[in-house]
N, C-alpha and C. Protein backbone atom coordinates (compact mmCIF):
# COMPACT_ATOMS: atom_id res chain seq x y z
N UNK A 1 3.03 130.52 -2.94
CA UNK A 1 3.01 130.84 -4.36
C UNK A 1 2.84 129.57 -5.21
N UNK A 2 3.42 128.70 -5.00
CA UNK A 2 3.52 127.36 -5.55
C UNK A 2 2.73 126.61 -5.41
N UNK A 3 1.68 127.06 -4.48
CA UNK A 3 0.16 126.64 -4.18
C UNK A 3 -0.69 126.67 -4.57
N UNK A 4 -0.88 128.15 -5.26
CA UNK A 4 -1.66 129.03 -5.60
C UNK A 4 -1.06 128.61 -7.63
N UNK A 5 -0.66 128.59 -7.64
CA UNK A 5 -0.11 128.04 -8.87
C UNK A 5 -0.70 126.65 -9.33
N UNK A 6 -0.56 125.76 -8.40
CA UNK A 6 -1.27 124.42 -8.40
C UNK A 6 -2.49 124.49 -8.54
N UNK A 7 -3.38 125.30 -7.63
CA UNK A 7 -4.53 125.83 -7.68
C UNK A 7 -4.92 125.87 -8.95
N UNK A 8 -4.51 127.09 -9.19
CA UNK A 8 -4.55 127.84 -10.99
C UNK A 8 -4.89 126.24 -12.38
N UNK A 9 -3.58 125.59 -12.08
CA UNK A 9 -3.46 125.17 -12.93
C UNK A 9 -4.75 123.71 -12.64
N UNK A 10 -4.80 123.22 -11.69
CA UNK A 10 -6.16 122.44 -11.38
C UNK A 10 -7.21 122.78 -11.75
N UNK A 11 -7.19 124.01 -12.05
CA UNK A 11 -8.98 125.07 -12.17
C UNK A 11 -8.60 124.59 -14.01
N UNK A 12 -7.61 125.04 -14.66
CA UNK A 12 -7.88 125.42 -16.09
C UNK A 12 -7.81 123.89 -16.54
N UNK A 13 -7.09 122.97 -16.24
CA UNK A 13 -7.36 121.44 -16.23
C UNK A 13 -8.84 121.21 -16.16
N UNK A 14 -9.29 121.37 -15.61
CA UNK A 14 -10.71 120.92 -15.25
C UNK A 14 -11.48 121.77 -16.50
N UNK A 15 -11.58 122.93 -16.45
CA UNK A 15 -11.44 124.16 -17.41
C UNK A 15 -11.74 123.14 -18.81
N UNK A 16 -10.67 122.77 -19.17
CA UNK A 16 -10.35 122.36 -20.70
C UNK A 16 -10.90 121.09 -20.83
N UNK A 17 -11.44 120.46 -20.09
CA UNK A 17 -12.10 119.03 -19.64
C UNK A 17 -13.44 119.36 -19.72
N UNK A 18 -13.70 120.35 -19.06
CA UNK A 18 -15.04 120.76 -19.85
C UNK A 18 -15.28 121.23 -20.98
N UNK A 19 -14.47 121.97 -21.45
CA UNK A 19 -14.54 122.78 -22.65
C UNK A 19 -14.67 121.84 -24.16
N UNK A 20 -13.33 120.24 -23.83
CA UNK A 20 -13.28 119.82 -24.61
C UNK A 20 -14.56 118.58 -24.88
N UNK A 21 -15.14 118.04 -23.60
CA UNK A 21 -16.16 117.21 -23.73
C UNK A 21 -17.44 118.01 -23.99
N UNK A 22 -17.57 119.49 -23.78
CA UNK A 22 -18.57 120.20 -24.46
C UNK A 22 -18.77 120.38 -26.39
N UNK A 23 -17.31 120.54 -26.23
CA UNK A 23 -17.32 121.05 -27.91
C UNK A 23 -16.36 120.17 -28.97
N UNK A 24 -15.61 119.74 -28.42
CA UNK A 24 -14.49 118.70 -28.69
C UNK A 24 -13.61 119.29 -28.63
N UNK A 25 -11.87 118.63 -29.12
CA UNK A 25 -10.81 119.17 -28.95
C UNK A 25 -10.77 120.32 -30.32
N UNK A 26 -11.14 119.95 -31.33
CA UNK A 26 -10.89 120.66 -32.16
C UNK A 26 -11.48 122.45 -31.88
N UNK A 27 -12.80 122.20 -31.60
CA UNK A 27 -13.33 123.51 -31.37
C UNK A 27 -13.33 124.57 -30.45
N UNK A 28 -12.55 123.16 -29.25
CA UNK A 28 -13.03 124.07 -28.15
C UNK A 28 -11.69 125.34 -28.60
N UNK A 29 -11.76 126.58 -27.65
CA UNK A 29 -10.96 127.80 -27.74
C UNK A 29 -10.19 128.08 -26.36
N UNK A 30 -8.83 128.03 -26.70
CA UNK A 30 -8.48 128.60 -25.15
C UNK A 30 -8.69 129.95 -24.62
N UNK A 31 -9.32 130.96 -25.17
CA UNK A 31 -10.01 131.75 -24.40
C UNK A 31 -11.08 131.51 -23.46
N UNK A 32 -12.20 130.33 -24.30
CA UNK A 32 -13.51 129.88 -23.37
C UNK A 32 -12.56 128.99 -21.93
N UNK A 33 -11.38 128.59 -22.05
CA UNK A 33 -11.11 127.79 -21.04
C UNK A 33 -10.77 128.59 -20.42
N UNK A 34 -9.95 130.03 -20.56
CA UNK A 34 -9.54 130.88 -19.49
C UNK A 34 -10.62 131.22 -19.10
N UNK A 35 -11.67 131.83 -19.50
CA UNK A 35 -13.02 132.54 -19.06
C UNK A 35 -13.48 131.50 -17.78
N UNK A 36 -13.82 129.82 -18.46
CA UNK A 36 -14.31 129.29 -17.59
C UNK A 36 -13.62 129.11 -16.54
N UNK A 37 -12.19 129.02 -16.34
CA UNK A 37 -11.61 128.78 -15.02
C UNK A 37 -11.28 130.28 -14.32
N UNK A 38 -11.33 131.34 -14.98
CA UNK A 38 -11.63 132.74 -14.27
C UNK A 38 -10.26 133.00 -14.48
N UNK A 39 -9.37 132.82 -14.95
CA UNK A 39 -8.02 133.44 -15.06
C UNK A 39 -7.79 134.41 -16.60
N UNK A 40 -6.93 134.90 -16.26
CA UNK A 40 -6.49 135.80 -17.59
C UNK A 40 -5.79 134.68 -18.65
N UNK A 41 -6.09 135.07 -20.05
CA UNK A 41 -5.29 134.46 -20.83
C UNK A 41 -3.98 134.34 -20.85
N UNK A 42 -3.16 134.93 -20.01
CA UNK A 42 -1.73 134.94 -19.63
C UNK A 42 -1.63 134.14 -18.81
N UNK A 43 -2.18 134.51 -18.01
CA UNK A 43 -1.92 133.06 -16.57
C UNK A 43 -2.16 131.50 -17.47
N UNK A 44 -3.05 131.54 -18.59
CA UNK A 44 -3.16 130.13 -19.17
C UNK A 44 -2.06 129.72 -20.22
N UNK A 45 -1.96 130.73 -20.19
CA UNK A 45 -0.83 130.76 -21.84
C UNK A 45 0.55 130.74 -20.69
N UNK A 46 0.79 131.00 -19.71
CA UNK A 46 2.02 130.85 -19.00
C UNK A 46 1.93 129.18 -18.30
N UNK A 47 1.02 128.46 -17.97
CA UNK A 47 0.70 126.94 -17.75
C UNK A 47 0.69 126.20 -18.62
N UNK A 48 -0.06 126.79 -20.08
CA UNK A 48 -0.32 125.61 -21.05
C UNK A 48 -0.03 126.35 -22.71
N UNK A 49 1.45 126.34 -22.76
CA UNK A 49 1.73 127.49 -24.53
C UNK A 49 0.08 127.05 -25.43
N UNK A 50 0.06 125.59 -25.19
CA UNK A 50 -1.31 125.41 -26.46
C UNK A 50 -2.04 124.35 -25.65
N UNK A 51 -3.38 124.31 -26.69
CA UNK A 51 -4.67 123.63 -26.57
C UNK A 51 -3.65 122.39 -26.60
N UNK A 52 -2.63 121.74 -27.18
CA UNK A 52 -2.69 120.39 -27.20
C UNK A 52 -1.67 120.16 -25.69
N UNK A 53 -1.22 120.80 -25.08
CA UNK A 53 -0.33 121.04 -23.82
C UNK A 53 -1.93 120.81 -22.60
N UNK A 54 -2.71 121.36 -23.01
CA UNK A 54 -3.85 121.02 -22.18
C UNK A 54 -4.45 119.70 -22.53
N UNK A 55 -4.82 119.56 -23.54
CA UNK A 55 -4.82 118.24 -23.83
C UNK A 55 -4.39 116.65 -22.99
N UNK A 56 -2.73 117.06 -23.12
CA UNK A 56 -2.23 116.33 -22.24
C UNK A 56 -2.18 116.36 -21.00
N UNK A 57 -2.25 117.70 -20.22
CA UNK A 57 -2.68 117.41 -19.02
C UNK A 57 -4.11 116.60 -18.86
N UNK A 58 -4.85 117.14 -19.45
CA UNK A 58 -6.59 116.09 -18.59
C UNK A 58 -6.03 114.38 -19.15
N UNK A 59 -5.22 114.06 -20.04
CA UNK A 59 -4.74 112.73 -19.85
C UNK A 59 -3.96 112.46 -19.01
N UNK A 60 -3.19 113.30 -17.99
CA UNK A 60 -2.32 113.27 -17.39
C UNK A 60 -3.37 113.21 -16.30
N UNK A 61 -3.66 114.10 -15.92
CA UNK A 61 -4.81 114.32 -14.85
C UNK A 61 -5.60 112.24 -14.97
N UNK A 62 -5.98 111.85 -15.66
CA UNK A 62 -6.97 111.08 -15.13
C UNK A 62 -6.11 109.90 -15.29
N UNK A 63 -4.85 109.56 -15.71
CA UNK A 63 -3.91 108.89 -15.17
C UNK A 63 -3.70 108.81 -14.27
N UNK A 64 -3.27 109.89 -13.21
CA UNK A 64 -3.25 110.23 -11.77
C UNK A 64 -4.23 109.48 -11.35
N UNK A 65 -5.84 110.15 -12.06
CA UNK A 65 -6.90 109.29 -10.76
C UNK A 65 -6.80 107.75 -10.85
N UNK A 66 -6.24 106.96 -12.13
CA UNK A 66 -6.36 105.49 -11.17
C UNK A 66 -4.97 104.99 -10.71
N UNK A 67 -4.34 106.11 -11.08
CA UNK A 67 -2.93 105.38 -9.64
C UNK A 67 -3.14 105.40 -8.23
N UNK A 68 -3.69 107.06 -8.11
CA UNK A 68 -4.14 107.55 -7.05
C UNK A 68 -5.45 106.81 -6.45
N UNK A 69 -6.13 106.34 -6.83
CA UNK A 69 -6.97 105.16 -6.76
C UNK A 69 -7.17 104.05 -5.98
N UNK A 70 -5.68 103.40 -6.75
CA UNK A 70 -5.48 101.85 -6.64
C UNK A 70 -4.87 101.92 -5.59
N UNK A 71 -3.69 103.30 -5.65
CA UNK A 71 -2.92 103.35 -4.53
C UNK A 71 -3.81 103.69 -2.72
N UNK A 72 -5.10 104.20 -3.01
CA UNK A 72 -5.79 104.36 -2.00
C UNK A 72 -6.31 103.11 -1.21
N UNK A 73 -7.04 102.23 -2.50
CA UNK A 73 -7.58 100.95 -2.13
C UNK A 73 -6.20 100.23 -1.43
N UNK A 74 -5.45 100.02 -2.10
CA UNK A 74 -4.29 99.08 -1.18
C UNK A 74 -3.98 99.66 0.01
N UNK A 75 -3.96 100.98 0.81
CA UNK A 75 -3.04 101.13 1.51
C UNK A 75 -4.78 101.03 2.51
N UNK A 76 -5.95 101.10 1.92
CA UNK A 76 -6.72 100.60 3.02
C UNK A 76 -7.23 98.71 3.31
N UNK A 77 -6.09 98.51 2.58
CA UNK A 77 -6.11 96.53 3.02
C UNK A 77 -6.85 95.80 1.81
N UNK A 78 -7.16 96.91 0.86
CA UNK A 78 -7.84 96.14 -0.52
C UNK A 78 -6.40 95.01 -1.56
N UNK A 79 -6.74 93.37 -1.67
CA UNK A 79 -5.61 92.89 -2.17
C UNK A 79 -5.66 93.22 -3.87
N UNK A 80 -4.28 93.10 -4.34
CA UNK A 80 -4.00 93.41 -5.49
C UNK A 80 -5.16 93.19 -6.85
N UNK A 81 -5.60 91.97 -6.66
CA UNK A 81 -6.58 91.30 -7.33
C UNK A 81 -8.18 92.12 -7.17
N UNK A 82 -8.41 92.15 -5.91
CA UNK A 82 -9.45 93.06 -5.53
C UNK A 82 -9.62 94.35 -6.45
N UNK A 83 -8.38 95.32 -6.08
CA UNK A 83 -8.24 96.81 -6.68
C UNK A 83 -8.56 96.16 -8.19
N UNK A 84 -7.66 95.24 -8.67
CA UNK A 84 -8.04 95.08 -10.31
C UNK A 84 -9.46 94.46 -10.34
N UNK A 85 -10.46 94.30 -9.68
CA UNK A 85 -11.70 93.85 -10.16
C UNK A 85 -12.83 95.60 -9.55
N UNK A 86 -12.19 95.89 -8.94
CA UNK A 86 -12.78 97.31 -8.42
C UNK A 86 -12.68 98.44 -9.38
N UNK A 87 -11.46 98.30 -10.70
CA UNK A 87 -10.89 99.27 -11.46
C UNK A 87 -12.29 100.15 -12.62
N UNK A 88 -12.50 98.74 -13.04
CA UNK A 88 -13.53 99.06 -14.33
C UNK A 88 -15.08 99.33 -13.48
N UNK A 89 -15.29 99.04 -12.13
CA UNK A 89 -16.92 99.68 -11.72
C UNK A 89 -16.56 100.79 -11.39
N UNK A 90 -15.56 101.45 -11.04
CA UNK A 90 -14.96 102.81 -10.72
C UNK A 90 -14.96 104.00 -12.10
N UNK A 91 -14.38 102.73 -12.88
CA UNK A 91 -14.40 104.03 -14.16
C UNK A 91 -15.71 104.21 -14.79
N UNK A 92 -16.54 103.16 -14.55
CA UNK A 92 -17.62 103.45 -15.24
C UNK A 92 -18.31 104.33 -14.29
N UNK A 93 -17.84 104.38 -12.78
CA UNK A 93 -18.65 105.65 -12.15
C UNK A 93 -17.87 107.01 -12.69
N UNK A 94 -17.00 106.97 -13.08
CA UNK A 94 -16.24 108.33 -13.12
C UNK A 94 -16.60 108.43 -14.27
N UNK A 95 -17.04 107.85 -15.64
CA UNK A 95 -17.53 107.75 -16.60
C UNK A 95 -18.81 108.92 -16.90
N UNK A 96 -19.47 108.82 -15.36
CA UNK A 96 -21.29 109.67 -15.24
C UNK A 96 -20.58 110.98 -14.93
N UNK A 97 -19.81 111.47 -13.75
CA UNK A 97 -19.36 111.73 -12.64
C UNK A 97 -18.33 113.12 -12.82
N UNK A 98 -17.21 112.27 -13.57
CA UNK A 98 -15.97 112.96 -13.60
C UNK A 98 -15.50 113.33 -14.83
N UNK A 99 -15.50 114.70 -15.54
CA UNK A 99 -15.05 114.77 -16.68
C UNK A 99 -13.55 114.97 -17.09
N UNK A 100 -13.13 115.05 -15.68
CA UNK A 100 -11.58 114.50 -16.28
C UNK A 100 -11.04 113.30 -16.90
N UNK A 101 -11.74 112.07 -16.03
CA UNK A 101 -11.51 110.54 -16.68
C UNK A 101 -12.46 110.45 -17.92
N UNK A 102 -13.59 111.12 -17.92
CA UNK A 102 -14.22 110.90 -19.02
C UNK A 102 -13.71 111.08 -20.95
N UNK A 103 -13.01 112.80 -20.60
CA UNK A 103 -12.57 113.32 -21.54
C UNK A 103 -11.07 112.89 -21.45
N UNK A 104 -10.28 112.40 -20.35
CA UNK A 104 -9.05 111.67 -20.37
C UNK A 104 -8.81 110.71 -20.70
N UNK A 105 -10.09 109.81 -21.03
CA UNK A 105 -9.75 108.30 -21.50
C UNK A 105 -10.10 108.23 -22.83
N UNK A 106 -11.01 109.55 -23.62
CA UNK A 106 -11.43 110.11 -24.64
C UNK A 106 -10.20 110.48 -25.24
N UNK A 107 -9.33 111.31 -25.06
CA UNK A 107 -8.00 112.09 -25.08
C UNK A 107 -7.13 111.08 -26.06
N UNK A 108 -7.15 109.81 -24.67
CA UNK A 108 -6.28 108.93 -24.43
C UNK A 108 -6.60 107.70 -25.60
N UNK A 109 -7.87 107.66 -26.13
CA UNK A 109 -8.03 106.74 -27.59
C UNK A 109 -7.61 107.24 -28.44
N UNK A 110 -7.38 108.72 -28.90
CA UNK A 110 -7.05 109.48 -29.71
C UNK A 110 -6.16 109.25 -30.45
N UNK A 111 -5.24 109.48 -28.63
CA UNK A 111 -3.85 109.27 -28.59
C UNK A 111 -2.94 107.99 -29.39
N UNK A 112 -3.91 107.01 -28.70
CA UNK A 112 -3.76 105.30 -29.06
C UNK A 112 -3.75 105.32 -30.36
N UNK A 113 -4.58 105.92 -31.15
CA UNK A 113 -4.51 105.48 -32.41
C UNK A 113 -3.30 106.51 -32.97
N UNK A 114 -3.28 107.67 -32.93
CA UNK A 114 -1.96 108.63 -33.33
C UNK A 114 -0.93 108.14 -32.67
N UNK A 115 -0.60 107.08 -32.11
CA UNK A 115 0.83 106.71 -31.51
C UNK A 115 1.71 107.84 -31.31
N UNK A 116 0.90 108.86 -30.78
CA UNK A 116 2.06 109.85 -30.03
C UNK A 116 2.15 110.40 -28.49
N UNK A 117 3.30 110.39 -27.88
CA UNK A 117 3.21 111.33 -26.31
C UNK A 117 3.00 112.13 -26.40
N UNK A 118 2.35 112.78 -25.10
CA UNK A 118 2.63 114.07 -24.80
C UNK A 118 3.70 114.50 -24.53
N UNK A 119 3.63 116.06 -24.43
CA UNK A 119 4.74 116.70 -24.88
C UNK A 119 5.62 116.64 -23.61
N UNK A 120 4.68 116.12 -22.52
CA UNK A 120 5.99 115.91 -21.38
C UNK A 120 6.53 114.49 -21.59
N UNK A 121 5.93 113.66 -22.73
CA UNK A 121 6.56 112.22 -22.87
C UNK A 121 5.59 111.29 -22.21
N UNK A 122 4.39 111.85 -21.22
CA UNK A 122 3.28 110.93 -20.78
C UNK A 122 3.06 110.16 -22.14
N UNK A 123 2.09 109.02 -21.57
CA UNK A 123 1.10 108.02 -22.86
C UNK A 123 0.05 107.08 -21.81
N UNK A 124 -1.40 108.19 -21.87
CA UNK A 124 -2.01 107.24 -21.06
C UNK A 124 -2.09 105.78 -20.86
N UNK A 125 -2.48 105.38 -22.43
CA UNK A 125 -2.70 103.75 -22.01
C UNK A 125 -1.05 103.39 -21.82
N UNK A 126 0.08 103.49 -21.65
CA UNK A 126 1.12 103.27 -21.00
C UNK A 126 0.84 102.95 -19.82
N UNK A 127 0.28 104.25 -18.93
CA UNK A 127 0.43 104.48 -17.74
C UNK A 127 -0.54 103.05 -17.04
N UNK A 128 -1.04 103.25 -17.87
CA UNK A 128 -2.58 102.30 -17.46
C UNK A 128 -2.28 100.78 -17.60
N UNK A 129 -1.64 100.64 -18.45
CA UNK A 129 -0.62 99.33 -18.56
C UNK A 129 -0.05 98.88 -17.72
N UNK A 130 0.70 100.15 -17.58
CA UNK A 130 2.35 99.54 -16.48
C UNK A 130 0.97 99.60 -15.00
N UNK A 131 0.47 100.29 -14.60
CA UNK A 131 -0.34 100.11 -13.63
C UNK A 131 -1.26 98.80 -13.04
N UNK A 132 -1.69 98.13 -14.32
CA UNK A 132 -2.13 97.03 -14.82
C UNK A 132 -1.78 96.19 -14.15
N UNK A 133 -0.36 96.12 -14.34
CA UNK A 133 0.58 95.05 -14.79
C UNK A 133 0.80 94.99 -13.40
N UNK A 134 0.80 95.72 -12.28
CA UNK A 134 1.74 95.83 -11.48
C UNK A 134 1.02 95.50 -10.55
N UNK A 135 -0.35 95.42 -10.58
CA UNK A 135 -1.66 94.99 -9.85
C UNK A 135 -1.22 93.70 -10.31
N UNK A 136 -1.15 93.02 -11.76
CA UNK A 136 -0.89 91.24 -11.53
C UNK A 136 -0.30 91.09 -11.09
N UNK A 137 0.98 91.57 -11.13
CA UNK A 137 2.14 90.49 -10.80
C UNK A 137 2.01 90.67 -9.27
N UNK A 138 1.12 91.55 -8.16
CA UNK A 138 1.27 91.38 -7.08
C UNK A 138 -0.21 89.84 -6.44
N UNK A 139 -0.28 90.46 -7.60
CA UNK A 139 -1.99 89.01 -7.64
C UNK A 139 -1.54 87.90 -7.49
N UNK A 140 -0.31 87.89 -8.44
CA UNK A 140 0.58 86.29 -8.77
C UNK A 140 1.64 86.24 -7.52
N UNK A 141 1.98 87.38 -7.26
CA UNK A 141 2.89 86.84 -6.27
C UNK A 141 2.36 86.28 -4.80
N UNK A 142 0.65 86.96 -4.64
CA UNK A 142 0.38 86.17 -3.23
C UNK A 142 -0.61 85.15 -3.97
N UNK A 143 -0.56 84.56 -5.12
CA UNK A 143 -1.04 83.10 -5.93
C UNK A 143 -2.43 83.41 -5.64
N UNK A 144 -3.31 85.01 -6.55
CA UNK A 144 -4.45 85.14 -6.38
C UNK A 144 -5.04 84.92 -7.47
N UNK A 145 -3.75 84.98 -8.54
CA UNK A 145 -4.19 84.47 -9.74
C UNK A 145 -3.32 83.33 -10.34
N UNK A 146 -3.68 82.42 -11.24
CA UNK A 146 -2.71 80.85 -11.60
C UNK A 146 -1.70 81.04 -12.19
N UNK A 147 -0.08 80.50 -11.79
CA UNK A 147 0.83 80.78 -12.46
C UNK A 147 0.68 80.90 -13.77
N UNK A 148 1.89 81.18 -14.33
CA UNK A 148 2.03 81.29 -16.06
C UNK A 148 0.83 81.82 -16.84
N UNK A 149 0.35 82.71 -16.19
CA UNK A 149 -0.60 83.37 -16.72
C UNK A 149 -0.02 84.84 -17.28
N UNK A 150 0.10 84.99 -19.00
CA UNK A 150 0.87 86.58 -19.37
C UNK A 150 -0.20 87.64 -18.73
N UNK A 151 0.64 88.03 -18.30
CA UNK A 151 0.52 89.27 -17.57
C UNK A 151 -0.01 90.35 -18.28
N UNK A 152 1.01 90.79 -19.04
CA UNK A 152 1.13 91.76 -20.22
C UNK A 152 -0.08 91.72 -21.03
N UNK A 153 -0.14 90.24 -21.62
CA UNK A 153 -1.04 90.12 -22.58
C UNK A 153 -2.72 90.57 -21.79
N UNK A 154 -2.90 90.22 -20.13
CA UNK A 154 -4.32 90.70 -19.37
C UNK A 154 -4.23 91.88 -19.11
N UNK A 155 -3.03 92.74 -19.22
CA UNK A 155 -3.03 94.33 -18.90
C UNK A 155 -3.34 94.98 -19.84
N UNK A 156 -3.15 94.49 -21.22
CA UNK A 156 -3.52 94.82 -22.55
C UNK A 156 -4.90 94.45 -22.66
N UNK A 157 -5.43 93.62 -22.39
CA UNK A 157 -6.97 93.37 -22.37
C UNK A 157 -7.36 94.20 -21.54
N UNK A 158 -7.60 94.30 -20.06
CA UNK A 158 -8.17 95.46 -19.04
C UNK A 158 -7.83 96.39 -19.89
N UNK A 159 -6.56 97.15 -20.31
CA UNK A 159 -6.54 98.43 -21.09
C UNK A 159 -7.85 98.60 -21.95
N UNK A 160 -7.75 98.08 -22.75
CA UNK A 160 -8.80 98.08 -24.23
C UNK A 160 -9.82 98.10 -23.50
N UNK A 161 -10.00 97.03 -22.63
CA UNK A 161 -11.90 97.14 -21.87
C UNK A 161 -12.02 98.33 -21.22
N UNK A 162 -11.16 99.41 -20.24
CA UNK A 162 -11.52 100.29 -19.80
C UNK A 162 -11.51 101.97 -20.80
N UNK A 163 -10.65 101.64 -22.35
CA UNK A 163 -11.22 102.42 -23.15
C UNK A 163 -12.39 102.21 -24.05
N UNK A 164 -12.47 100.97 -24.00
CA UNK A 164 -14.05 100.65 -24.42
C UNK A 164 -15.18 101.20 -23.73
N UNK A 165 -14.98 100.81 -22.45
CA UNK A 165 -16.55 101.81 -21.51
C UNK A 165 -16.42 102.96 -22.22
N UNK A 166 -15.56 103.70 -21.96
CA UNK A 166 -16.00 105.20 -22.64
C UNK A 166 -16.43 105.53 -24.03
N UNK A 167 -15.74 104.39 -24.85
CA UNK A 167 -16.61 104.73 -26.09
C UNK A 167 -18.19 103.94 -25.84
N UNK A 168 -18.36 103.23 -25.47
CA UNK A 168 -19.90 102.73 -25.18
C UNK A 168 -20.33 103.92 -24.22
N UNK A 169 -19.93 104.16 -23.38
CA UNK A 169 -20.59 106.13 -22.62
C UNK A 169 -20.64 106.86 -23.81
N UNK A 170 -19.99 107.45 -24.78
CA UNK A 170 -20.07 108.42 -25.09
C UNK A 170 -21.45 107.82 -26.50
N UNK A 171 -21.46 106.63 -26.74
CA UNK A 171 -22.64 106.32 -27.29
C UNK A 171 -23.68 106.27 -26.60
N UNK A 172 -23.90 106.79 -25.70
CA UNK A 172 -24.92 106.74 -24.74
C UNK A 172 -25.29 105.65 -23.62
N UNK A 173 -24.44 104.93 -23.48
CA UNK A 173 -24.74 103.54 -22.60
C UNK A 173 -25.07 104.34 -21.06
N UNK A 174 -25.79 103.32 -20.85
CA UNK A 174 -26.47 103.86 -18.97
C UNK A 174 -25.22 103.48 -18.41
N UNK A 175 -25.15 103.56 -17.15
CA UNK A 175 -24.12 103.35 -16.50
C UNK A 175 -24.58 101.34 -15.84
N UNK A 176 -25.97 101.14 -15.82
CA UNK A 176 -26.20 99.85 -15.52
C UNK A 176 -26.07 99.03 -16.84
N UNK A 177 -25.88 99.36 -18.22
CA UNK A 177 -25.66 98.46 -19.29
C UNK A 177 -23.73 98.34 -18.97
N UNK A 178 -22.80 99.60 -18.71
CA UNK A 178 -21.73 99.53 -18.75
C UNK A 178 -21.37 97.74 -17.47
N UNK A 179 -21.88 98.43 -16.55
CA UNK A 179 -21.96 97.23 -15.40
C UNK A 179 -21.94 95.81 -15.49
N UNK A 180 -22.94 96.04 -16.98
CA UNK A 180 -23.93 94.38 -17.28
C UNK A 180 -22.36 94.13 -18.19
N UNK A 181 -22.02 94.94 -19.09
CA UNK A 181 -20.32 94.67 -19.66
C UNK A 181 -19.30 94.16 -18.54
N UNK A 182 -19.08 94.99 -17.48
CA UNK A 182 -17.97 94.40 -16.66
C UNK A 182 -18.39 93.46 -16.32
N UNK A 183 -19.57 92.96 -15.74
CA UNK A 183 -19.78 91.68 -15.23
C UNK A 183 -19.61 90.24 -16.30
N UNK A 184 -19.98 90.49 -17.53
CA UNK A 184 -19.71 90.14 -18.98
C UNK A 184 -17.80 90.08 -18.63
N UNK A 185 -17.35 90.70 -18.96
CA UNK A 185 -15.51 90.34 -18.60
C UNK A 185 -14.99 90.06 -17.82
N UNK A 186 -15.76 89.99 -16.44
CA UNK A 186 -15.45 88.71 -15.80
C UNK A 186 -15.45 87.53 -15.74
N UNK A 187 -16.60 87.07 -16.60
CA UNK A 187 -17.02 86.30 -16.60
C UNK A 187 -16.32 85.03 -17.40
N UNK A 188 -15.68 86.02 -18.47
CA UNK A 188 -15.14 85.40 -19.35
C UNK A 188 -13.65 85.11 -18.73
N UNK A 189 -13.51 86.12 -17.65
CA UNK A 189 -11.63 86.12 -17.45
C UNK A 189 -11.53 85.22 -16.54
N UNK A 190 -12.54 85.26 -15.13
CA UNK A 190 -11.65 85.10 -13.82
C UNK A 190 -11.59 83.59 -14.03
N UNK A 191 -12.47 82.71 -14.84
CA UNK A 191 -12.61 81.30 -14.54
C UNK A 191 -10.81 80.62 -15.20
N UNK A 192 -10.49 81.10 -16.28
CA UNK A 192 -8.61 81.15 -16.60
C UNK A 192 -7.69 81.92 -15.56
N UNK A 193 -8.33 82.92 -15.20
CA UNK A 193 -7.09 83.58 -13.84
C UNK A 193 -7.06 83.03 -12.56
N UNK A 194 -8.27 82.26 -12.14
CA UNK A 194 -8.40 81.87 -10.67
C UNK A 194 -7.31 81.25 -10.76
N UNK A 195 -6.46 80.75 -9.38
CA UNK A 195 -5.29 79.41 -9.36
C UNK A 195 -6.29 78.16 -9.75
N UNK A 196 -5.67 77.32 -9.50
CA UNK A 196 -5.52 75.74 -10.17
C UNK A 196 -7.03 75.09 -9.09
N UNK A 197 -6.62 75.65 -8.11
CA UNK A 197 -6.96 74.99 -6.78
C UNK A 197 -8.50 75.76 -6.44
N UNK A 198 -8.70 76.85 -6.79
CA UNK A 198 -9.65 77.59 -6.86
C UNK A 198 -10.76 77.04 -8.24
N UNK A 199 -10.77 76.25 -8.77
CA UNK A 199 -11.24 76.07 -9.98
C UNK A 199 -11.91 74.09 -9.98
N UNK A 200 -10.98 73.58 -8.93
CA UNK A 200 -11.40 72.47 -9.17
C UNK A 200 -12.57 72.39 -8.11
């Protein structure tokens, strides 16, 4: 039952991810999202009371995909530093690809500027932060990047750059101009993050 529930609620997630990068949040209707994920308006209205409860799930949802992510790359031998230079060519594929991260990182500027949680207390660029962050300090701890380097202050930069791709996507950027950008913020970062010893 609790399966089949998960199910459900994965379908109308996806559902409202389309609905909302089709029409926006304002327009879209939670009837078209029940229709599109094939459930009755009860079964949606028993998962999500309102459009803004869905809302927060597809930000919730594409939070998941870069924990779930990063957490994949590491546990197949990718180092901390690595996953954080792998983060932003990933989103700009999920950018073409995936309209959960697409309309979740969409969601999630919204959000940024209304300084409010969701109603379960999520806050994407939070999540994306503390995630950030947690990729440096494992960077710094095997000295992949140069001491005394704020942390915080480069998790706050990656943040902003990976809600930037999406507003450059949703202006139409190819996915090889987004690219020619990340390679552009590297360029500018890694030569201050390398260690000491890496640089001379």
């Amino acid at each position: 039952m609790q399966e089949r529930a998960a199910r459900t609620r994965e379908r109308l997630v996806r559902a409202a991810a389309e609905a909302f990068d089709e029409h926006g949040l304002g327009a879209a209707s939670m009837q078209a999202v029940s229709k599109s994920a094939g459930v009755s308006k009860g079964a949606l209205y028993f998962h999500f009371p309102s459009k803004e409860h869905l809302a927060d799930a597809v930000r919730g949802a594409c939070g998941d995909r870069f924990a779930a992510k990063a957490s994949d790359l590491m546990e197949a031998g990718e180092s901390p530093v690595q996953v954080l230079m792998r983060l932003p060519g990933l989103t700009a594929e999920w950018l073409g690809q995936d309209v959960i991260v697409r309309v979740g990182l969409r969601l999630g500027r919204e959000q940024q500027r209304g300084g409010h949680q969701d109603c379960d207390g999520r806050y994407l660029s939070r999540e994306l932060h503390d995630l950030l962050s947690r990729l440096l300090r494992g960077a710094a701890e095997r000295r992949e990047i140069r001491d005394g380097l704020p942390l915080r202050t480069c998790a706050s930069l990656l943040v902003a750059f990976l809600f930037s791709l999406e507003c450059r996507a949703e202006e139409s950027a190819s996915r090889e101009e987004l690219l020619e950008s990340i390679a552009e913020l590297w360029s500018l970062l890694l030569p201050g993050m390398a260690p000491v010893a890496d640089r001379e």
